[in-house]
PDB file of N, CA and C in Angstrom:
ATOM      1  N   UNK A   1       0.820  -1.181   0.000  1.00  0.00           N
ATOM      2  CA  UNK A   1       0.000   0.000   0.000  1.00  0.00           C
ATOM      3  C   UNK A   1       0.874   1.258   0.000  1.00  0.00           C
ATOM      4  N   UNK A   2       2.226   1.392   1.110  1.00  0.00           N
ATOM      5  CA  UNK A   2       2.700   2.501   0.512  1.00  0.00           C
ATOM      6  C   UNK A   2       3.347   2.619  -0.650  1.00  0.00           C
ATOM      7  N   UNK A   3       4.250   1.702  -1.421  1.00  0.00           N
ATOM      8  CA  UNK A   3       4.413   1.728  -2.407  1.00  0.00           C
ATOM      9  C   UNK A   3       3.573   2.907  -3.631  1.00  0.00           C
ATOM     10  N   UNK A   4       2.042   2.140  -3.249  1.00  0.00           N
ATOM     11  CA  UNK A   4       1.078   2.579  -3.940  1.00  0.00           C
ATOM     12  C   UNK A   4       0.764   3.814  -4.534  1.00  0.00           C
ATOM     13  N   UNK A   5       0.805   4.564  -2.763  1.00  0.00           N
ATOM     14  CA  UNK A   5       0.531   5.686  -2.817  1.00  0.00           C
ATOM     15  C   UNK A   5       1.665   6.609  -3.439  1.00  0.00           C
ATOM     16  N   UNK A   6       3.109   6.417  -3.705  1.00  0.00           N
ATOM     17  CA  UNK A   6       3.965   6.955  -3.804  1.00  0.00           C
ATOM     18  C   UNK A   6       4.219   7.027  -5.415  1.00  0.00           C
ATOM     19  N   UNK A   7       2.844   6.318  -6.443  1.00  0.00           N
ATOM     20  CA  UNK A   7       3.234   6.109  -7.342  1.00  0.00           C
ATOM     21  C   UNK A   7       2.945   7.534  -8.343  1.00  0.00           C
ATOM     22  N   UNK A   8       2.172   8.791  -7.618  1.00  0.00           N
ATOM     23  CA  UNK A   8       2.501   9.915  -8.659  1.00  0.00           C
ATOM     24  C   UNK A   8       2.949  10.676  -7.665  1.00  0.00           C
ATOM     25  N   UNK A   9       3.758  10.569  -7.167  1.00  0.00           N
ATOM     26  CA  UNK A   9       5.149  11.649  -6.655  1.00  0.00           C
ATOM     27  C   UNK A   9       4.688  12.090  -5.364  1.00  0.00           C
ATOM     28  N   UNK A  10       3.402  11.605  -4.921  1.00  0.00           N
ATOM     29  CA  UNK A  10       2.956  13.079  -3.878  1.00  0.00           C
ATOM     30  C   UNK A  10       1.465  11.836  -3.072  1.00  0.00           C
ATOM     31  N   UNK A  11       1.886  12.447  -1.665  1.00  0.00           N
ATOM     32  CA  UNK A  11       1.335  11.065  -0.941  1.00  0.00           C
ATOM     33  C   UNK A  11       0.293  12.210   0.090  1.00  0.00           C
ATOM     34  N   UNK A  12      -0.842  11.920  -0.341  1.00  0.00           N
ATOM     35  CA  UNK A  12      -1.701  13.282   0.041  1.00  0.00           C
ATOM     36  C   UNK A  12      -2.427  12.243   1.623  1.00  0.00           C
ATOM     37  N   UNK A  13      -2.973  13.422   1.772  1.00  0.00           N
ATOM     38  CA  UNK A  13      -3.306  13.253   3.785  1.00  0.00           C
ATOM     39  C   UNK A  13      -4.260  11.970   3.490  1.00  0.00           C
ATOM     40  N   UNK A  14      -5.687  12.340   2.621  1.00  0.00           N
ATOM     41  CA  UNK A  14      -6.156  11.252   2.300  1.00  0.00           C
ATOM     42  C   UNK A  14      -5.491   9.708   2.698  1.00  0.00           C
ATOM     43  N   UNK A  15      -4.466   9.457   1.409  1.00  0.00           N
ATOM     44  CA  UNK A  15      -4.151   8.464   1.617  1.00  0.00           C
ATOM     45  C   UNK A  15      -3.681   8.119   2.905  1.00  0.00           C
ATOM     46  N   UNK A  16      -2.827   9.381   2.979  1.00  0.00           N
ATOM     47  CA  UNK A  16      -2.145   8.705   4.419  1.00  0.00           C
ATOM     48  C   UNK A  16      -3.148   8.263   5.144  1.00  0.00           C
ATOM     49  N   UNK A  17      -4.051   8.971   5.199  1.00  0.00           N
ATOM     50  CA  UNK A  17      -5.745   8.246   6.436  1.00  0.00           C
ATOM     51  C   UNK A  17      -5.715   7.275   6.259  1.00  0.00           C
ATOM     52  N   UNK A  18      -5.875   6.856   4.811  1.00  0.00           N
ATOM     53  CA  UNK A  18      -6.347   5.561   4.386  1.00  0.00           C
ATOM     54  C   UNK A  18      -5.571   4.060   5.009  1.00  0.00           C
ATOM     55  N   UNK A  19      -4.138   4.585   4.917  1.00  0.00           N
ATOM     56  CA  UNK A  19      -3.564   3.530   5.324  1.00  0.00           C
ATOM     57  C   UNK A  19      -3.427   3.577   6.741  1.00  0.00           C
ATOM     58  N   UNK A  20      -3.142   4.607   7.347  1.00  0.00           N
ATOM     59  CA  UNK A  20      -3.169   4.263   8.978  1.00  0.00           C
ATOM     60  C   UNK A  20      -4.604   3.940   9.790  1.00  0.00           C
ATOM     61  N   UNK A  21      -5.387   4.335   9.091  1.00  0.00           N
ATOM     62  CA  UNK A  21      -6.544   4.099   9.476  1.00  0.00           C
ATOM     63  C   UNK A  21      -7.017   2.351   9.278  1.00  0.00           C
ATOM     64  N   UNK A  22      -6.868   1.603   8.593  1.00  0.00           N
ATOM     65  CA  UNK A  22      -6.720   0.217   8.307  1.00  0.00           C
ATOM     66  C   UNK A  22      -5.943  -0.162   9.365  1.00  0.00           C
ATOM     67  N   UNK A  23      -4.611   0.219   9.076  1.00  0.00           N
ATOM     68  CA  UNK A  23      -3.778  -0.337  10.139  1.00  0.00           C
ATOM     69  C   UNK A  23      -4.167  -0.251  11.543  1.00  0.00           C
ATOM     70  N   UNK A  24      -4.528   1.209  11.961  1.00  0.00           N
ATOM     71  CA  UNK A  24      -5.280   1.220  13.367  1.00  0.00           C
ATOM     72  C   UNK A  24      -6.357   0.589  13.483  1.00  0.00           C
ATOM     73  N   UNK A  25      -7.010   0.086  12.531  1.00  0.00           N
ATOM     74  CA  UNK A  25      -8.352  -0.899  12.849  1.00  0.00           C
ATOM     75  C   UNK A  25      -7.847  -2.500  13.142  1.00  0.00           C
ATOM     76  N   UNK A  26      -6.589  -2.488  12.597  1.00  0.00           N
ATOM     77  CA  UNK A  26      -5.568  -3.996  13.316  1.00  0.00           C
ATOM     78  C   UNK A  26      -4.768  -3.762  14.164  1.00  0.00           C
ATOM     79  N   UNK A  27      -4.995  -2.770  14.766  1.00  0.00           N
ATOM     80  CA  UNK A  27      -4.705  -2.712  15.976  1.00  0.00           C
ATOM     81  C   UNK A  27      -2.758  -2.465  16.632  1.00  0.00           C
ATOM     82  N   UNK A  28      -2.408  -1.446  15.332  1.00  0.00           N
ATOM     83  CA  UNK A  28      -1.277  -1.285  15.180  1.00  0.00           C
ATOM     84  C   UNK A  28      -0.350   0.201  16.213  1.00  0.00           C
ATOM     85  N   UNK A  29       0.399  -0.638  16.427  1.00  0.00           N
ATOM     86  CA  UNK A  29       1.341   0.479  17.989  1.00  0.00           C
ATOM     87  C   UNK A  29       2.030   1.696  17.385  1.00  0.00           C
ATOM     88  N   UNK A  30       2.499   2.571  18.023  1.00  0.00           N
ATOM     89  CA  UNK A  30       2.847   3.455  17.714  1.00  0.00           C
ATOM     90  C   UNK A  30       4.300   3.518  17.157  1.00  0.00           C
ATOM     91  N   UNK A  31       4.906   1.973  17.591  1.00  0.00           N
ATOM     92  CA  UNK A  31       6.167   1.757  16.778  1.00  0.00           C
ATOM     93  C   UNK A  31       5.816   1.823  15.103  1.00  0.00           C
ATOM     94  N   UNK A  32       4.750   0.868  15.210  1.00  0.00           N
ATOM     95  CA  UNK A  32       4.596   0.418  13.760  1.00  0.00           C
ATOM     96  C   UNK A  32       4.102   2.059  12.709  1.00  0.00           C
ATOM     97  N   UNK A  33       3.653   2.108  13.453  1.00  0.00           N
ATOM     98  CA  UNK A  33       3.267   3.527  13.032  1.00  0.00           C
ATOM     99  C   UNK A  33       4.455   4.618  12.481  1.00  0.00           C
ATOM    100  N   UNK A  34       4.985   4.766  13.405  1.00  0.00           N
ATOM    101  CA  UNK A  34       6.369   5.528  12.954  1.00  0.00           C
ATOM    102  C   UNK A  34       7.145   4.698  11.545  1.00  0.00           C
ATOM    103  N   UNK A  35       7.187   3.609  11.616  1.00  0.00           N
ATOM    104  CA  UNK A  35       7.884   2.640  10.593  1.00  0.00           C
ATOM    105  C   UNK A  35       7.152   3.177   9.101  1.00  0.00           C
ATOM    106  N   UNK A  36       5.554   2.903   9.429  1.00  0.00           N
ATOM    107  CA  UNK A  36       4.996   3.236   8.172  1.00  0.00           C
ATOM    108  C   UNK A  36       5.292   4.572   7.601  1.00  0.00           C
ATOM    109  N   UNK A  37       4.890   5.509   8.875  1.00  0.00           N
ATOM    110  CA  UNK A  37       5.303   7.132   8.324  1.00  0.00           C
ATOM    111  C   UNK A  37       6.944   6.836   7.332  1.00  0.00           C
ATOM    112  N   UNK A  38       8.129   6.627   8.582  1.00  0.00           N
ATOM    113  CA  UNK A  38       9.130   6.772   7.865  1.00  0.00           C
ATOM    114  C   UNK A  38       9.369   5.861   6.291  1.00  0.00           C
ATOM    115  N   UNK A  39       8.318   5.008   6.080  1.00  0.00           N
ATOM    116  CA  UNK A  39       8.346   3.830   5.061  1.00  0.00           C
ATOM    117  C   UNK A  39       7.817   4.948   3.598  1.00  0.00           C
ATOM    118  N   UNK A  40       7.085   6.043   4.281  1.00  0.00           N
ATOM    119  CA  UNK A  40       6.316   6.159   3.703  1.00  0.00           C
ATOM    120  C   UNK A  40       6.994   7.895   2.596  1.00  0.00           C
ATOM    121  N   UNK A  41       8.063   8.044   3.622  1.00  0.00           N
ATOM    122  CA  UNK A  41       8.888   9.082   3.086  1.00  0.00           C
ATOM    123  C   UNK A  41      10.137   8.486   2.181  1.00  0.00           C
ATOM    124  N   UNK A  42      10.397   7.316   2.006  1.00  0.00           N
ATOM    125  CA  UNK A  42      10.967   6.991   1.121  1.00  0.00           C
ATOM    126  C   UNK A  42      11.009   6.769  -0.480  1.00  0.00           C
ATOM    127  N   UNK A  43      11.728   7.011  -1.181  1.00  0.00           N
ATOM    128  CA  UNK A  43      11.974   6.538  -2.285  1.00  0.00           C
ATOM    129  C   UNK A  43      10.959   5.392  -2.739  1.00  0.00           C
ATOM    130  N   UNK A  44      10.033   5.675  -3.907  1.00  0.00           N
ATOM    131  CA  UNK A  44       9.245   4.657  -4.240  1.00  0.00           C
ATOM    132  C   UNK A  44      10.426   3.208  -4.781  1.00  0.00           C
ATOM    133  N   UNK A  45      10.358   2.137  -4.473  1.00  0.00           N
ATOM    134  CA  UNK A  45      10.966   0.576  -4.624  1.00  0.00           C
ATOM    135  C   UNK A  45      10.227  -0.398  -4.830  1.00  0.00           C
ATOM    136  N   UNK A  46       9.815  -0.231  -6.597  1.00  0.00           N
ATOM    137  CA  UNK A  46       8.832  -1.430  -6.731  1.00  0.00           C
ATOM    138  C   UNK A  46       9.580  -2.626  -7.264  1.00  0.00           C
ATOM    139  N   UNK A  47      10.653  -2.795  -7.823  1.00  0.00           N
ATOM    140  CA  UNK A  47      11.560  -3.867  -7.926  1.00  0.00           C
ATOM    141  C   UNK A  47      12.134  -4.540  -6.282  1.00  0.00           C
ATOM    142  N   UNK A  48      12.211  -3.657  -5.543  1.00  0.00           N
ATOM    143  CA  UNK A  48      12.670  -4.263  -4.073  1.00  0.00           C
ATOM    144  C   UNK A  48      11.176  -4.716  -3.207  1.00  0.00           C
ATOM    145  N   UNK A  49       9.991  -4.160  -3.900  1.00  0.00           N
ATOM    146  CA  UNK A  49       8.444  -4.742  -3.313  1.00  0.00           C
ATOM    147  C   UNK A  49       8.554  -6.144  -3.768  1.00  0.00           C
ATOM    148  N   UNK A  50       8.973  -6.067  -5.398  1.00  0.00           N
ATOM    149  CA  UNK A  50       8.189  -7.618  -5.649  1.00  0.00           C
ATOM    150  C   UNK A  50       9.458  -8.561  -5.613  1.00  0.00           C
ATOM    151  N   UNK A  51      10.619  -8.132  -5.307  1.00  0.00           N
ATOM    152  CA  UNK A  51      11.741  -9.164  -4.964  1.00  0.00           C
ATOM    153  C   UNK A  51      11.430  -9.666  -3.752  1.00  0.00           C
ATOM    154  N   UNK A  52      10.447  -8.990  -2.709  1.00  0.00           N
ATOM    155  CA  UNK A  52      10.233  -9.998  -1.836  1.00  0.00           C
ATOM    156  C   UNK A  52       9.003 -11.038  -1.813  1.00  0.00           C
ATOM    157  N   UNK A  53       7.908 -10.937  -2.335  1.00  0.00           N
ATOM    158  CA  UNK A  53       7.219 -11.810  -2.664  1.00  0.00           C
ATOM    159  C   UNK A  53       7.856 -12.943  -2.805  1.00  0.00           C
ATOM    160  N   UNK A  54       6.879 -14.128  -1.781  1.00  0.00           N
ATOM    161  CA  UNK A  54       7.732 -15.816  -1.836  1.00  0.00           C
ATOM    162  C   UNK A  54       6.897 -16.436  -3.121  1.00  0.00           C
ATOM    163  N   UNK A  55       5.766 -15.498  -3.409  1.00  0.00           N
ATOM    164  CA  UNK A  55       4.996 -16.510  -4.695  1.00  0.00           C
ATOM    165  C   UNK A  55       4.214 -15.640  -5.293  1.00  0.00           C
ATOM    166  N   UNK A  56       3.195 -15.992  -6.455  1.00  0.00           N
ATOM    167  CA  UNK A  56       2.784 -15.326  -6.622  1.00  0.00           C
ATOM    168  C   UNK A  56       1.320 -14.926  -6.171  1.00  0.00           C
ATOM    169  N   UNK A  57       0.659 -15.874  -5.200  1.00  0.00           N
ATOM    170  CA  UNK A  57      -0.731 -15.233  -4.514  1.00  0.00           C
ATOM    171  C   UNK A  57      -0.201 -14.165  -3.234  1.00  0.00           C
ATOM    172  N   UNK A  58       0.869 -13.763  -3.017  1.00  0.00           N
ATOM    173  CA  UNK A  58       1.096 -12.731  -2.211  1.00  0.00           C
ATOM    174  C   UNK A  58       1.532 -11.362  -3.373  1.00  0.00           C
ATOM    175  N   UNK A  59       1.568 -11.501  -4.575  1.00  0.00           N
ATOM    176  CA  UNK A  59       1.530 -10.697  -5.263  1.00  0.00           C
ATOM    177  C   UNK A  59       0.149 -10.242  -5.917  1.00  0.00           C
ATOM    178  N   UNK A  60      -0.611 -10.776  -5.800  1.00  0.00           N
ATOM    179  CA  UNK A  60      -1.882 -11.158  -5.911  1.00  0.00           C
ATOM    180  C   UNK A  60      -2.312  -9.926  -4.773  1.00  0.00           C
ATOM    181  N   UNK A  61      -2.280 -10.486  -3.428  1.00  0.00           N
ATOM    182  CA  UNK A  61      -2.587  -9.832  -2.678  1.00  0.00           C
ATOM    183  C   UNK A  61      -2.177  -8.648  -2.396  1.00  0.00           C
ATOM    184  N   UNK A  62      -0.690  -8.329  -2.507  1.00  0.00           N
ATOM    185  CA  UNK A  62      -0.507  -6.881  -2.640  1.00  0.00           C
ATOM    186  C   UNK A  62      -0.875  -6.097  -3.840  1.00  0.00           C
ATOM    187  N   UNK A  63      -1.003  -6.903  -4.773  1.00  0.00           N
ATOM    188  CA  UNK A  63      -1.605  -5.542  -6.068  1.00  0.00           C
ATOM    189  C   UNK A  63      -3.094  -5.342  -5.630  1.00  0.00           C
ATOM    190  N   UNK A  64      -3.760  -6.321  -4.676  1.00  0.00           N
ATOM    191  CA  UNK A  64      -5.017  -6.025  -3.979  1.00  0.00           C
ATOM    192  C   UNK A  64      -5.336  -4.789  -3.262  1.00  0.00           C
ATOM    193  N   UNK A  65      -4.141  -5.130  -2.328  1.00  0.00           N
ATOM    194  CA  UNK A  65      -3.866  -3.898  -1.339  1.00  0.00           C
ATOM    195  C   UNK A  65      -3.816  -2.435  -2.214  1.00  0.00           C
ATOM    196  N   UNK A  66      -3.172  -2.655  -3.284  1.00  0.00           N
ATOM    197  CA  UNK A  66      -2.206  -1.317  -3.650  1.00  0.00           C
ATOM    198  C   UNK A  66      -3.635  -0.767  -4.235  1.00  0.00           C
ATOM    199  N   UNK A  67      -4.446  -1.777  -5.488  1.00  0.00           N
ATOM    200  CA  UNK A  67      -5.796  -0.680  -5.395  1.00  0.00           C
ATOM    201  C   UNK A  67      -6.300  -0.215  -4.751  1.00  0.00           C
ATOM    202  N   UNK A  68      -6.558  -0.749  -2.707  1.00  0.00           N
ATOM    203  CA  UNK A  68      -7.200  -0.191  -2.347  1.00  0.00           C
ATOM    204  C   UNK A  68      -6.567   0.916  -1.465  1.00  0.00           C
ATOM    205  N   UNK A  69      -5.731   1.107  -2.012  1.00  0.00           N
ATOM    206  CA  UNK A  69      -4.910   2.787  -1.113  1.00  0.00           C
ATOM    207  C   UNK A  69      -4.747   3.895  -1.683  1.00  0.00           C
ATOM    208  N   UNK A  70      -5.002   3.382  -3.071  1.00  0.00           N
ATOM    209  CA  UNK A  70      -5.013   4.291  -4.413  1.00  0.00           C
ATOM    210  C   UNK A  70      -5.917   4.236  -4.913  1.00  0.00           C
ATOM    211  N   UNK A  71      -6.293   6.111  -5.513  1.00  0.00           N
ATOM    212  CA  UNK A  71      -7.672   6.199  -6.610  1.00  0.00           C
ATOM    213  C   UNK A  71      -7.400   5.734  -7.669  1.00  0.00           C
ATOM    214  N   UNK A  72      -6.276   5.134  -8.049  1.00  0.00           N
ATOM    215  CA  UNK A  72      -5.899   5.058 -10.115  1.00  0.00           C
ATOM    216  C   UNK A  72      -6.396   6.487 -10.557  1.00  0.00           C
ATOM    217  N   UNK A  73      -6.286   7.360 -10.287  1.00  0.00           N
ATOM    218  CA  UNK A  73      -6.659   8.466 -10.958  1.00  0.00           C
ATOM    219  C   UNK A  73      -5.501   9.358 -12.063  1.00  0.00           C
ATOM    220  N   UNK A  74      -4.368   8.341 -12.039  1.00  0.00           N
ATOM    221  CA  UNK A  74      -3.368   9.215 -12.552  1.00  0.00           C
ATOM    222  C   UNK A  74      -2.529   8.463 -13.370  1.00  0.00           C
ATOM    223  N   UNK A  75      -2.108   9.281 -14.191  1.00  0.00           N
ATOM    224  CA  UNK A  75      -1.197   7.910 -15.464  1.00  0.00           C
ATOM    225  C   UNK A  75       0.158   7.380 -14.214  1.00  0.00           C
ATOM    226  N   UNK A  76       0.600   8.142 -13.551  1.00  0.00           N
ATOM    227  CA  UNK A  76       1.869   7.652 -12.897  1.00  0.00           C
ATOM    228  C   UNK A  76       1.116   6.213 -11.773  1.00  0.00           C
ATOM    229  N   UNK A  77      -0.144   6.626 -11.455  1.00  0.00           N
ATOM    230  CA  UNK A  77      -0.825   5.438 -10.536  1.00  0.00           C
ATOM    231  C   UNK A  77      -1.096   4.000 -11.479  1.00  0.00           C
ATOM    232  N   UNK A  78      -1.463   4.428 -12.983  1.00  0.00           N
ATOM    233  CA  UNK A  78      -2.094   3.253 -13.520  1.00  0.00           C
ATOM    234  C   UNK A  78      -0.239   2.728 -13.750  1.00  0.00           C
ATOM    235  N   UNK A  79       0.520   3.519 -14.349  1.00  0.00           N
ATOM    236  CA  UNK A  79       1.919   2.857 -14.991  1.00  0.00           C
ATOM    237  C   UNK A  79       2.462   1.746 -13.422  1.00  0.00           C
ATOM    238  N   UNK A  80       2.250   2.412 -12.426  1.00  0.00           N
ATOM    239  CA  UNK A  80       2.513   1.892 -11.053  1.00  0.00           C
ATOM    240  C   UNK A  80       2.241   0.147 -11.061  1.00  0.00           C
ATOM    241  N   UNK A  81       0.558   0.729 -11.134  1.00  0.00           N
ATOM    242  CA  UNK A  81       0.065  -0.571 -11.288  1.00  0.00           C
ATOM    243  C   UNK A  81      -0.267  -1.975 -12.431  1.00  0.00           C
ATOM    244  N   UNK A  82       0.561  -1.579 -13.722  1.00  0.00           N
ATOM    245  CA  UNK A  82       0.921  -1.939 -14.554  1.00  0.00           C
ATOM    246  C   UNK A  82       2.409  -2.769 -14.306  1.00  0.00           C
ATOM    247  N   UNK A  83       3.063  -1.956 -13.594  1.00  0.00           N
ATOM    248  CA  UNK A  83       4.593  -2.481 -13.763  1.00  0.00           C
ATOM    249  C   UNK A  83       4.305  -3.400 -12.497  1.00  0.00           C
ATOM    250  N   UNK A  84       3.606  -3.290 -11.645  1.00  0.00           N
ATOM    251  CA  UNK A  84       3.817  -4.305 -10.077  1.00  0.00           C
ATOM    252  C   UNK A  84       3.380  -5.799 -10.784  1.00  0.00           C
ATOM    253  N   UNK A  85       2.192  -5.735 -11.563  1.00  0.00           N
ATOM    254  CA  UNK A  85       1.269  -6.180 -11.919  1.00  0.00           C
ATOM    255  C   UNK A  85       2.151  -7.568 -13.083  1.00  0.00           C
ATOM    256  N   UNK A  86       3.040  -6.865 -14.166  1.00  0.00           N
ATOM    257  CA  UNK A  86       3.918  -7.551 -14.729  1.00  0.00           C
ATOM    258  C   UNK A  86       4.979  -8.427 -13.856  1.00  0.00           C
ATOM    259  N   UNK A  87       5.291  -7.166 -12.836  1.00  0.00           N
ATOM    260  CA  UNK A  87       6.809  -8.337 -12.047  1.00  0.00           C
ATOM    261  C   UNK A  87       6.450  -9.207 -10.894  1.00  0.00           C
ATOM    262  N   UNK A  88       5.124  -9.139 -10.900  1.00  0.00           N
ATOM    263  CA  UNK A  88       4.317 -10.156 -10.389  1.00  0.00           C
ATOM    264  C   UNK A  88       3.931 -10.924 -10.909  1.00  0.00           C
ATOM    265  N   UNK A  89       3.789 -11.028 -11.867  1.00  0.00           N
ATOM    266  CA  UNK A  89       3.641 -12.217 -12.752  1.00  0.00           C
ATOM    267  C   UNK A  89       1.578 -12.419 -13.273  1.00  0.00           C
ATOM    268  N   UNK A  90       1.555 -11.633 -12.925  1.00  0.00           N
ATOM    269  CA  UNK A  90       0.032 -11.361 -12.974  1.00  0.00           C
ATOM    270  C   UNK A  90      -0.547 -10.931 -13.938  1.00  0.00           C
ATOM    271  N   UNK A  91      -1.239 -12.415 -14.693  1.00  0.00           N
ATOM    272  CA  UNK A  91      -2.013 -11.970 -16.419  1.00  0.00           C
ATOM    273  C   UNK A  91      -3.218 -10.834 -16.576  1.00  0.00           C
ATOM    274  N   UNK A  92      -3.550 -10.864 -17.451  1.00  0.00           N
ATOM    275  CA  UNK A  92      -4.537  -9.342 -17.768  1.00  0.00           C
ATOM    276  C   UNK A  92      -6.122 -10.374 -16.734  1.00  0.00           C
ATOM    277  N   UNK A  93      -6.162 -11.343 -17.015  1.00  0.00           N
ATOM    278  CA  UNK A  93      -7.396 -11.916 -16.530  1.00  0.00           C
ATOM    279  C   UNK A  93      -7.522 -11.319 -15.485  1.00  0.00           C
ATOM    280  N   UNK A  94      -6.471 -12.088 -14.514  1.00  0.00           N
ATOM    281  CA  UNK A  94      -6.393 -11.871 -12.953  1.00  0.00           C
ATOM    282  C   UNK A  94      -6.046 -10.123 -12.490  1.00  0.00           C
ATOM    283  N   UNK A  95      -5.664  -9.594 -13.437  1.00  0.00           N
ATOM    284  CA  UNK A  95      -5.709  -7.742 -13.037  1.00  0.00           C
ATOM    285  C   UNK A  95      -7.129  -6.919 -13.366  1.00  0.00           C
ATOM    286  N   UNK A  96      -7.883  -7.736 -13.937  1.00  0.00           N
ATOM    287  CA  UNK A  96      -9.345  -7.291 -14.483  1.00  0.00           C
ATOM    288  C   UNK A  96      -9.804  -7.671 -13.346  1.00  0.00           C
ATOM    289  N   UNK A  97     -10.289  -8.969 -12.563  1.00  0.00           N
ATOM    290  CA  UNK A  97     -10.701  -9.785 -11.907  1.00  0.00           C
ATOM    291  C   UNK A  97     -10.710  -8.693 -10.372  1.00  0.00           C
ATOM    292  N   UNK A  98      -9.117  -8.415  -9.985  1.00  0.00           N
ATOM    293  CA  UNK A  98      -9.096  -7.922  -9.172  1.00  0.00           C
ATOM    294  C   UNK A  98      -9.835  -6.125  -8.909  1.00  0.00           C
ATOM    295  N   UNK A  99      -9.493  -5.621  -9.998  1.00  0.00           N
ATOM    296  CA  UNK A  99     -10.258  -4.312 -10.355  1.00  0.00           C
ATOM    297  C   UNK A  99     -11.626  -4.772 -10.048  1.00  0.00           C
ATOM    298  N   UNK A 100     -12.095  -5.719 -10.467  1.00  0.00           N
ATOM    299  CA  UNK A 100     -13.200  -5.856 -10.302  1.00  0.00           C
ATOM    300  C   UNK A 100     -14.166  -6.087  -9.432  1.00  0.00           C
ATOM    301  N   UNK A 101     -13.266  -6.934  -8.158  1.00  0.00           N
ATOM    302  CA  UNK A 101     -13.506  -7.156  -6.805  1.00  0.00           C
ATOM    303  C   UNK A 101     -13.382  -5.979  -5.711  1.00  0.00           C
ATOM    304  N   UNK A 102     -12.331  -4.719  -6.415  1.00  0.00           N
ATOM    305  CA  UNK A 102     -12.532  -3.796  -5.353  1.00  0.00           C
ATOM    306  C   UNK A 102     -13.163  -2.585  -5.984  1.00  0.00           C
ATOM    307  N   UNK A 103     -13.553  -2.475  -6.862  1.00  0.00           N
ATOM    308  CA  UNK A 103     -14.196  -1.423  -7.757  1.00  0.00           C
ATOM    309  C   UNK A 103     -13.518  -0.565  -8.371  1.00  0.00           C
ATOM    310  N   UNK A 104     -12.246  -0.778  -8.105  1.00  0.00           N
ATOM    311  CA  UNK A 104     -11.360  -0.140  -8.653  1.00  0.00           C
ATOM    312  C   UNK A 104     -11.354   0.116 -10.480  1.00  0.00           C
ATOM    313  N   UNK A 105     -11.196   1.351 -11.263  1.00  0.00           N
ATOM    314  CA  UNK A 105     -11.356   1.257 -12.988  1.00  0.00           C
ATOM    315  C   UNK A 105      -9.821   0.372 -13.165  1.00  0.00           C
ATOM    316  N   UNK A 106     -10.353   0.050 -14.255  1.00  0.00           N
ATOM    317  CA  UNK A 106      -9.537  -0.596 -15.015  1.00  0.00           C
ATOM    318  C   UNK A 106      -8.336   0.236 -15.119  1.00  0.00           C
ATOM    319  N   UNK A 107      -7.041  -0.531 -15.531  1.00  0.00           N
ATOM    320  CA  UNK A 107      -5.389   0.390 -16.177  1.00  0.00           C
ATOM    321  C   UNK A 107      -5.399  -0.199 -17.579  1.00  0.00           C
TER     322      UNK A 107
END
């Protein structure tokens, strides 16, 4: 999810809600919290996101996540989710499928 948000240059309060607000609904400490903030001021790393994936239904699941932290409202958001989407190994079926499960528009 932060990844996500970092994908047109500029990580607005919104999102930030979006994601700490999830996270505080799992019940997340104020360590973790700081981690995300500072996670969240970094350098976007989508080659170092999907080098850690052990397979590909956890890539699955994070391109899940990443729609739902992001509007897709922006060519740098859809290219985002285009490129995770490839080095994940993830066919056009299963990227429709998922758009489709969170209402997210199509890339």
């Amino acid at each position: 999810m932060i990844e996500a948000v970092k994908a047109d240059g500029e990580i607005s309060q919104d999102e930030v809600q979006r994601i700490v607000g999830k996270l505080q609904g799992g019940g997340i400490t104020a360590e973790e919290k700081r981690f995300v903030e500072q996670e969240m001021r970094k350098p976007q790393d989508v080659a170092g996101l999907v080098s850690a994936f052990p397979n590909k239904q956890v890539g699955i699941q994070v391109y899940a996540a990443a729609l739902m932290a992001i509007s897709v409202d922006t060519p740098a958001e859809r290219k985002f989710l285009q490129t995770l989407a490839s080095s994940a190994g993830l066919d056009r079926e299963a990227v429709t499928q998922l758009h489709q499960m969170v209402g997210a528009p199509a890339v």
